[in-house]
Protein backbone atom coordinates (compact mmCIF):
# COMPACT_ATOMS: atom_id res chain seq x y z
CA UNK A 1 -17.87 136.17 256.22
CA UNK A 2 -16.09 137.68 253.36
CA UNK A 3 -12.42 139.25 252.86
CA UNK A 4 -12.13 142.84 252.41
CA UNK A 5 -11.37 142.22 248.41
CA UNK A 6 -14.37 139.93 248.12
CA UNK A 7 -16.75 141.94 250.30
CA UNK A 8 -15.53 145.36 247.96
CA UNK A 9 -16.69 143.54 244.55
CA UNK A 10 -19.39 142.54 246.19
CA UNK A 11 -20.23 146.15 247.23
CA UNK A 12 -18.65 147.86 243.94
CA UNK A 13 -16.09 149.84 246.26
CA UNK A 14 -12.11 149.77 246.24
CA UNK A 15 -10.57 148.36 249.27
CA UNK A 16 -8.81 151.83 249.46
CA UNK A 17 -12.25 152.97 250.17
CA UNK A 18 -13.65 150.21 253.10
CA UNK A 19 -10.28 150.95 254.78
CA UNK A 20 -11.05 154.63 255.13
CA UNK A 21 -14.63 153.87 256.10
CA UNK A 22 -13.13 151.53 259.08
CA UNK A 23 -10.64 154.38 260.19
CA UNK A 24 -13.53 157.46 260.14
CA UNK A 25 -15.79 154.69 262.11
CA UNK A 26 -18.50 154.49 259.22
CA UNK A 27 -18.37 151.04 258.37
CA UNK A 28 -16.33 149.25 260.63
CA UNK A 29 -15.74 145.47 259.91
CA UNK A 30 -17.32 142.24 261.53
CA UNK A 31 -14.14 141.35 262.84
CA UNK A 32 -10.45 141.96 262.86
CA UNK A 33 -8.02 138.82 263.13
CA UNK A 34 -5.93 139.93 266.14
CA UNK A 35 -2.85 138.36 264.79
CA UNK A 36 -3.06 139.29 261.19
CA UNK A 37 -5.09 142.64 261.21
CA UNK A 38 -7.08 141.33 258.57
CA UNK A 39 -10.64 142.21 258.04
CA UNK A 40 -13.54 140.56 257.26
CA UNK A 41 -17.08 141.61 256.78
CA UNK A 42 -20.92 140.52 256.21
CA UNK A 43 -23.02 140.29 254.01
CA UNK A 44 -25.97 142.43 256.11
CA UNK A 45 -23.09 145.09 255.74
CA UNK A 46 -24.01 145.43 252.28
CA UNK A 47 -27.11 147.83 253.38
CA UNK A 48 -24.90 149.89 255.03
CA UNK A 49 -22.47 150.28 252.58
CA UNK A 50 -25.18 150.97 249.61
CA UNK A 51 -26.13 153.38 251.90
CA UNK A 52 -22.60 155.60 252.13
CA UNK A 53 -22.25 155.24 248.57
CA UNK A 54 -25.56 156.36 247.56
CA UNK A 55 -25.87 159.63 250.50
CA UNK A 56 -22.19 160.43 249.62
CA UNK A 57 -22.79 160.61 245.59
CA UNK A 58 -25.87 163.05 246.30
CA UNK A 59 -23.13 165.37 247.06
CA UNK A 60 -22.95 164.74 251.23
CA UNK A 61 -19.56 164.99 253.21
CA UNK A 62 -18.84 161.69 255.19
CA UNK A 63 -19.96 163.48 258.35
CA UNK A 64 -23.34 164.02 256.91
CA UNK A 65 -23.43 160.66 255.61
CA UNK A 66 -22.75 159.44 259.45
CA UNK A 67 -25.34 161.75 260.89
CA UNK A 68 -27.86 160.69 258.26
CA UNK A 69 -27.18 156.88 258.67
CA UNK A 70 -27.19 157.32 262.69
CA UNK A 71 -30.51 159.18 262.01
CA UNK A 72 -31.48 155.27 260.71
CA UNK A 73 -32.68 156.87 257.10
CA UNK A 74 -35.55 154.85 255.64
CA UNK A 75 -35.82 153.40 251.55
CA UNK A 76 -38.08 155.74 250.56
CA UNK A 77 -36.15 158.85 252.73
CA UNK A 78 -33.82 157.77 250.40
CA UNK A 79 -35.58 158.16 247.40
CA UNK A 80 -37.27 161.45 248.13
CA UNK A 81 -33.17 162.51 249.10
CA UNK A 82 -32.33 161.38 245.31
CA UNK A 83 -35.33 163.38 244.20
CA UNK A 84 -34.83 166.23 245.39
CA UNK A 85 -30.80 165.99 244.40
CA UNK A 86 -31.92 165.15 240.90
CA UNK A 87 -33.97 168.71 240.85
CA UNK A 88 -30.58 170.29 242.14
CA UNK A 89 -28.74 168.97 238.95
CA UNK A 90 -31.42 169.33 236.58
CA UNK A 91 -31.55 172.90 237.38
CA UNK A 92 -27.94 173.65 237.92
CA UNK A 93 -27.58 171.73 234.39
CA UNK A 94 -30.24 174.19 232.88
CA UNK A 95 -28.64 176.98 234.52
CA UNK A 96 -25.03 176.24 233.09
CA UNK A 97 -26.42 175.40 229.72
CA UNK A 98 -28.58 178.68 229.56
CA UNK A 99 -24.80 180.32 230.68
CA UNK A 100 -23.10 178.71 228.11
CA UNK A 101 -25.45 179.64 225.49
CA UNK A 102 -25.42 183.06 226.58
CA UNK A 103 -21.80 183.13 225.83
CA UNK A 104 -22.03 181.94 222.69
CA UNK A 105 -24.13 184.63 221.77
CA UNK A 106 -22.42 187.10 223.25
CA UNK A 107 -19.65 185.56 220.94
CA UNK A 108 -21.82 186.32 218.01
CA UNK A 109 -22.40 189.51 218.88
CA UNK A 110 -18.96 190.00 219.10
CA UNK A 111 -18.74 189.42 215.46
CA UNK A 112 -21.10 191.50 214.05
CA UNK A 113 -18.97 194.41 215.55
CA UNK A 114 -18.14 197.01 212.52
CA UNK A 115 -21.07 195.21 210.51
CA UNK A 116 -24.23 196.45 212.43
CA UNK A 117 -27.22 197.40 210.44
CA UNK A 118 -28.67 200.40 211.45
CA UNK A 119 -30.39 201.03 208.75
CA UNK A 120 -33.54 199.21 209.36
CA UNK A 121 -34.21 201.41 212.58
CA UNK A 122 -37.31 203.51 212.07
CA UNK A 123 -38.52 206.59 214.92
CA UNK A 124 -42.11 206.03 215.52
CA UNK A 125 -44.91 207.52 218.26
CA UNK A 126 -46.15 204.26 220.12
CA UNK A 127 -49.81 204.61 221.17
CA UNK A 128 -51.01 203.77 224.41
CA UNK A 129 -52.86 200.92 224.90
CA UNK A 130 -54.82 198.84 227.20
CA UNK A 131 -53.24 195.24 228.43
CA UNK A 132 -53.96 192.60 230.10
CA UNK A 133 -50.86 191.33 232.52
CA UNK A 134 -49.26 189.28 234.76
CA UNK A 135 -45.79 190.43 236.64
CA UNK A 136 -42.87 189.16 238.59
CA UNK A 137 -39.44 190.31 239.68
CA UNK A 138 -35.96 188.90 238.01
CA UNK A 139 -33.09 189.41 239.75
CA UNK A 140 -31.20 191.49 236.83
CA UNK A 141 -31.85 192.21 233.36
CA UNK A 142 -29.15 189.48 232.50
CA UNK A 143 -30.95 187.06 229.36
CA UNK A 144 -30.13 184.14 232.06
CA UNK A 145 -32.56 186.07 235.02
CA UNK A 146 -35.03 187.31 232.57
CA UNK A 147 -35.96 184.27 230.62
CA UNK A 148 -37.52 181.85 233.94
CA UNK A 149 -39.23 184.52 234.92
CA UNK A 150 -41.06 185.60 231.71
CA UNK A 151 -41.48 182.40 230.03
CA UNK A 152 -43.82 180.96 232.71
CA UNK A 153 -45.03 184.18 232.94
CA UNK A 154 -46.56 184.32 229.27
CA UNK A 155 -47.67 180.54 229.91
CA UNK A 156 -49.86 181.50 232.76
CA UNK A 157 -51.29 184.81 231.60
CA UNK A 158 -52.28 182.50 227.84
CA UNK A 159 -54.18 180.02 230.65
CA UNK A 160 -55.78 182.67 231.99
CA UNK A 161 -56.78 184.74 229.13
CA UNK A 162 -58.24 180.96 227.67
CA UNK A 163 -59.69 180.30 230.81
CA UNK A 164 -61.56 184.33 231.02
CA UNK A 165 -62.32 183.39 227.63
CA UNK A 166 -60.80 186.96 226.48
CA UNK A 167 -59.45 187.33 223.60
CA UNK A 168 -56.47 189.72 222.35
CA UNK A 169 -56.15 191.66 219.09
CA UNK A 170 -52.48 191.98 219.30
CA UNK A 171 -48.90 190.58 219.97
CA UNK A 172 -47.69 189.94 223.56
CA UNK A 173 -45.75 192.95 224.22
CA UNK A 174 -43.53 192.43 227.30
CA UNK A 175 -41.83 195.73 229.32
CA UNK A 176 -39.42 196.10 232.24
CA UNK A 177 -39.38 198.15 235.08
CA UNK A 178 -35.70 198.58 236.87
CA UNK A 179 -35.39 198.45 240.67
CA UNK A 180 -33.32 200.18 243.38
CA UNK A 181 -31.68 197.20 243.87
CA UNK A 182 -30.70 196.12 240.72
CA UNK A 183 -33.60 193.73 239.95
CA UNK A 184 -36.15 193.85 237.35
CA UNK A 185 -40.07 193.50 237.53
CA UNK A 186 -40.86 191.92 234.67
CA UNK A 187 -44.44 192.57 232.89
CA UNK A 188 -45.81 190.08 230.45
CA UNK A 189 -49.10 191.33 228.49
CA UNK A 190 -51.57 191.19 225.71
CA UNK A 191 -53.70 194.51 224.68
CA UNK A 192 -57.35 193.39 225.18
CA UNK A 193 -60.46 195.54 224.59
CA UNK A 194 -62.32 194.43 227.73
CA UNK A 195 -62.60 197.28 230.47
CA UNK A 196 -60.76 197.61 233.57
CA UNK A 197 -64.01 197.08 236.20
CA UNK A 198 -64.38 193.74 234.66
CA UNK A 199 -62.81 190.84 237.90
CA UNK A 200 -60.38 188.42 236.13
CA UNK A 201 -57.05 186.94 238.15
CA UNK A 202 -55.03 188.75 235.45
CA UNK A 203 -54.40 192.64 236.13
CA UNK A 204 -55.70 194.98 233.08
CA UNK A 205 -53.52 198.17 232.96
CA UNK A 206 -53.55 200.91 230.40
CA UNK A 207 -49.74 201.09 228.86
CA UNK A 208 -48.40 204.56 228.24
CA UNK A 209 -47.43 205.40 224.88
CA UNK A 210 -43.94 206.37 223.78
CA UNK A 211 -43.96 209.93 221.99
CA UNK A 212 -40.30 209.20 220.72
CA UNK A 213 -39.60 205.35 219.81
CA UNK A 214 -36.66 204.09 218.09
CA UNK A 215 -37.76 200.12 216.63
CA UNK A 216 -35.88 197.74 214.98
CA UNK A 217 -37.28 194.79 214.33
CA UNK A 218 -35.08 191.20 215.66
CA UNK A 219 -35.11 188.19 214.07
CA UNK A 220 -34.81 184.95 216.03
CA UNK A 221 -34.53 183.77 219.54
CA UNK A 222 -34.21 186.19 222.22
CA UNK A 223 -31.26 184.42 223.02
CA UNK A 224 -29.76 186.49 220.12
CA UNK A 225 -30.73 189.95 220.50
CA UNK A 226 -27.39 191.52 221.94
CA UNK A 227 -26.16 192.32 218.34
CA UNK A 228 -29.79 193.49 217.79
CA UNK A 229 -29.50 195.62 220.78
CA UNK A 230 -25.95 196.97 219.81
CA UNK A 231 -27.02 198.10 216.77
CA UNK A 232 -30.11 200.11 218.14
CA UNK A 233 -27.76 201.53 220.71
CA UNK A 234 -24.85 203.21 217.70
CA UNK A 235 -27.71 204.88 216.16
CA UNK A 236 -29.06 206.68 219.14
CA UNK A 237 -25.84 207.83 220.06
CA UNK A 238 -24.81 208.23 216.32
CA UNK A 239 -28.17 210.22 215.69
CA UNK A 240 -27.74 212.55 219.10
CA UNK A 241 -30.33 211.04 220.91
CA UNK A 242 -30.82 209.70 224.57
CA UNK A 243 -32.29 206.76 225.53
CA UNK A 244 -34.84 206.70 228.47
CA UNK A 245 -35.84 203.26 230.39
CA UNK A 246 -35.64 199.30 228.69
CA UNK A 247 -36.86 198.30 226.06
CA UNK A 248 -40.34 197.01 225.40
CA UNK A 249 -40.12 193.94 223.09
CA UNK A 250 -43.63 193.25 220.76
CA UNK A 251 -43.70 189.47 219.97
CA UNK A 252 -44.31 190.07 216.55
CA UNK A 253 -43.99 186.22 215.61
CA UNK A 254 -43.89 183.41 218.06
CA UNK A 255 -43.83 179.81 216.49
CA UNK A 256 -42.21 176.91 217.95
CA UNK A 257 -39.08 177.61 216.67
CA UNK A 258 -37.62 180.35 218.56
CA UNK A 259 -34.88 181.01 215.37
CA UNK A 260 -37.90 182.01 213.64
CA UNK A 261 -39.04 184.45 216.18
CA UNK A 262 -39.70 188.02 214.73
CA UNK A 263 -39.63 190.80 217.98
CA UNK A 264 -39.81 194.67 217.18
CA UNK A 265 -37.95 196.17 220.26
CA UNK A 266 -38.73 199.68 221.06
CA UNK A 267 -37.17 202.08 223.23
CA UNK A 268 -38.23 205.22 224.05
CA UNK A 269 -35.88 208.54 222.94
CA UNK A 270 -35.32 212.40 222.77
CA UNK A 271 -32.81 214.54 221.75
CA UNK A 272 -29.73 215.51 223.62
């Protein structure tokens, strides 16, 4: 049998920390000298401790960690437990670092305040056109809410499209729809020429026009667009128009490298 300082470095655990596990009844020890108090463990203990440790860093309370172990948890429970908590972070991770860089360009935006060009914003009619499209609901119009959703969104509907063998003669042109309840259905589309009585697992829609759209034309990821945005907004209101709905956005230029993105977003006007 070991000491409680040898059978810690054995186990990579403070004696601070075995001494807690004997008084919550996790890992009790082998046995306790009656005279001295000390404690002295196995080395078959060693299972049960790597199995505390490794429950408890997946984010468990002790508690959990004793129901789990009394529900005799099996190696590869384990694993599919570490699996599943290594999703949790990834996407939590993604989450924080989508936040963070949403901040940042909010930051930017900030910036640009006083220095907005609104010159390049042109009024146009938008004709109405037929699409092929794929939709889902976002939870708001926040960048962080819109960008899962549309991303795999555009993905599938490309499969598709390759797999219908359809081609399109345009830009993806994506467009928003508000809810009651604050969410967003979110519509990602190419204009095709095929007809609407032709079956494909895509649906094929014919987008109104816009008699009244102002367009500017962003450059860069839509990561960036708030100062974009900003600037669209001072010349409506500068101009005395209204502005009705969200914005489409026509994915003018889509390479690899988002920064090198070029979107015209339109929004559709009228006087006040």
């Amino acid at each position: 049998m070991f000491s409680i300082g040898d059978f810690a470095r054995l186990g990579l655990v403070s004696v601070r920390m075995l001494r807690h596990y004997d008084a919550i009844g996790l890992l009790r020890p082998a046995h306790v000298d009656p005279a001295t108090g000390y404690r002295s463990y196995q080395a078959a203990q060693l299972s049960r401790l790597n199995r505390i440790v490794a429950i408890k860093d997946l984010g468990f309370t002790l508690e959990q960690v004793r129901a789990i172990l009394d529900d005799k948890v099996s190696t590869e429970e384990l694993h599919g437990m570490v699996r599943l908590r290594r999703a949790q972070l990834e996407a939590r991770i993604s989450a924080d670092l989508a936040r963070l860089r949403g901040v940042e360009a909010r930051l930017r935006t900030i910036e640009t305040e006083g220095h907005m060009k609104t010159d390049e914003i042109v009024l146009k009619q938008v004709a109405a056109i037929r699409i092929a499209e794929l939709s889902a609901k976002a939870a708001s119009y926040e960048g962080e809410d819109i960008g899962p959703v549309i991303q795999p969104l555009y993905r599938e509907l490309c499969e598709r499209l390759e797999a219908a063998q359809v081609t399109t003669p345009g830009p993806g042109i994506a467009y928003y729809i508000p809810e009651d309840d604050g969410a967003v259905t979110v519509h990602a589309s190419f204009p095709v020429t095929v007809g609407p009585e032709d079956r494909y697992d895509f649906q094929i829609v014919a987008l109104p026009g816009i008699e009244t759209a102002a367009t500017i034309i962003h450059h860069g990821s839509m990561e960036e667009v708030g100062s974009t945005f900003q600037a669209l907004a001072h010349w409506i209101e500068e101009n005395g128009y209204r502005a009705s709905g969200l914005a489409r956005e026509v994915y003018l230029h889509c390479p690899d490298d988002v920064a090198e993105w070029v979107t015209e977003l339109q929004i559709e006007v009228a006087p006040v």
